[in-house]
Protein backbone atom coordinates (compact mmCIF):
# COMPACT_ATOMS: atom_id res chain seq x y z
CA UNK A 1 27.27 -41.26 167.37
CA UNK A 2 26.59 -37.80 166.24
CA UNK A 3 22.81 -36.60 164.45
CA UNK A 4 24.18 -33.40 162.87
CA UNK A 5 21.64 -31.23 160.74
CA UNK A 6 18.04 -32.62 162.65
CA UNK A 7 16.52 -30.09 160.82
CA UNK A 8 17.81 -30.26 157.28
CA UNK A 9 15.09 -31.95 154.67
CA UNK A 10 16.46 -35.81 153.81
CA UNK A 11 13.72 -36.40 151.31
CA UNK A 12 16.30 -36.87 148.40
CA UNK A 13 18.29 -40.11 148.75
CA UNK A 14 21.65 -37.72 148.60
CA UNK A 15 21.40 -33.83 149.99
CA UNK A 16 23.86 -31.43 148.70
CA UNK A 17 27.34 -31.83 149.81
CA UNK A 18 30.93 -31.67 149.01
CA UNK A 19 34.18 -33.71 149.65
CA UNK A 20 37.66 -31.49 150.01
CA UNK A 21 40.47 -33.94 150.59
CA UNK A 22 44.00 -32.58 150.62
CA UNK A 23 47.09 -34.57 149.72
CA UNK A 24 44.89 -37.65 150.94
CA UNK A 25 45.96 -36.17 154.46
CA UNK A 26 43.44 -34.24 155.41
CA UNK A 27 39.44 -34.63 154.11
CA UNK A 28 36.74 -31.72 154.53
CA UNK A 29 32.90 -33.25 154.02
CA UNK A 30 29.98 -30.94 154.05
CA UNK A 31 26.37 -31.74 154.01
CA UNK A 32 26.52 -34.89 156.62
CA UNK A 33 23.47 -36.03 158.87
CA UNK A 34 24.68 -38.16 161.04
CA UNK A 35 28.11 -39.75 161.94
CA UNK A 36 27.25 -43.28 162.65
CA UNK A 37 31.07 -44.01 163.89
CA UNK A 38 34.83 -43.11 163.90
CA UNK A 39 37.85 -45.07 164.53
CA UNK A 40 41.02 -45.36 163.46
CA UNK A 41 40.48 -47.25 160.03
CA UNK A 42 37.35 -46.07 159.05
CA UNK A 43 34.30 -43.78 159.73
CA UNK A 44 30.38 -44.44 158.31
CA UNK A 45 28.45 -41.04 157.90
CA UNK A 46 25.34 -40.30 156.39
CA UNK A 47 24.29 -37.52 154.01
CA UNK A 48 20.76 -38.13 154.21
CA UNK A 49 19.72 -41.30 153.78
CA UNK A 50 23.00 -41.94 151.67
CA UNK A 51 25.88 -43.81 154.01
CA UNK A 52 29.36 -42.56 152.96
CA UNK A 53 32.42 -44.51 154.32
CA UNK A 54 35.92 -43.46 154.47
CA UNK A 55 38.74 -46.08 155.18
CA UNK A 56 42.31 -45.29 155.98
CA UNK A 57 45.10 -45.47 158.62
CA UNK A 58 45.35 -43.58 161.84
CA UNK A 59 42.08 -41.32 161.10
CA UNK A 60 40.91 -38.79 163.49
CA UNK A 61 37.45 -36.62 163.53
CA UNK A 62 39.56 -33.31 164.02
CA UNK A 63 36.23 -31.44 163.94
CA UNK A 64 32.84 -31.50 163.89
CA UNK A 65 30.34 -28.72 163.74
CA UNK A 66 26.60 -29.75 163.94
CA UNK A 67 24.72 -26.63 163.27
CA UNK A 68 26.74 -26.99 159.17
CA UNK A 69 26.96 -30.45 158.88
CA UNK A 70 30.66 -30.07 158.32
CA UNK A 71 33.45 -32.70 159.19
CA UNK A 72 37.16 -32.72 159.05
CA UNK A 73 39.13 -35.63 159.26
CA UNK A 74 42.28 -35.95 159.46
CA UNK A 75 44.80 -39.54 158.65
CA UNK A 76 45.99 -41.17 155.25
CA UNK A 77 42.89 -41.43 153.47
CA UNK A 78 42.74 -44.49 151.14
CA UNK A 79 39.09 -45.26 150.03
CA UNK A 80 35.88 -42.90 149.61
CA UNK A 81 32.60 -45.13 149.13
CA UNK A 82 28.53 -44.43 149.26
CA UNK A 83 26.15 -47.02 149.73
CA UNK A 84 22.68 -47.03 149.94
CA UNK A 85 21.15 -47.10 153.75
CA UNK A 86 19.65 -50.66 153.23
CA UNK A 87 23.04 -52.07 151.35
CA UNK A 88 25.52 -50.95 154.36
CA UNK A 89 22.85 -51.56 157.20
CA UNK A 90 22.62 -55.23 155.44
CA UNK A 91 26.47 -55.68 155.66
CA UNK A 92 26.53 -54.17 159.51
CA UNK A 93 24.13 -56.49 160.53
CA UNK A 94 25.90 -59.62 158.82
CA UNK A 95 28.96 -58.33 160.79
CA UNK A 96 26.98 -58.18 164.13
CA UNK A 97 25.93 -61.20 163.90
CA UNK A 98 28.56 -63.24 163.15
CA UNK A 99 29.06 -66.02 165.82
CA UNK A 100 32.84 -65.94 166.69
């Protein structure tokens, strides 16, 4: 979706970030690489080669700013969660391909 930070150094499995979330309303993340995708339940970021998902009801990206890496979403935040890049791309794919 969005590849913020090309330039930043992933060597280390999690770069430096931080997570402001206010009144579980309103969430400010720093330090993210890429934003894999948004909707209204969840979004699946990366800070590095670290995936970090954020469920919740009626989110919105309410900014994104790709030279810092920074992220602001807005919605009723309910659950914060990392997994490791091969874990969550294991579970996408499982989800993918499931006949239906």
């Amino acid at each position: 979706m969005a590849n913020l930070n090309e330039n930043s150094s992933t060597e280390n499995l999690v770069n430096s970030h931080k997570i402001t979330v206010e009144s579980r309303s309103k969430t400010i993340i720093s330090g993210i690489t890429n934003v894999e995708s948004a909707n209204e339940s969840g979004l699946v970021m990366y800070i590095g080669k670290t995936c970090l998902m954020i469920d919740g009801e009626n989110l919105k990206v309410q900014k994104i700013d790709v030279d810092t890496g920074n992220v602001e979403v807005v919605g009723l935040i309910k659950n914060i969660k990392y997994s490791d890049t091969k874990a969550h791309r294991s579970i996408l794919q499982k989800l993918t391909n499931k006949k239906g």
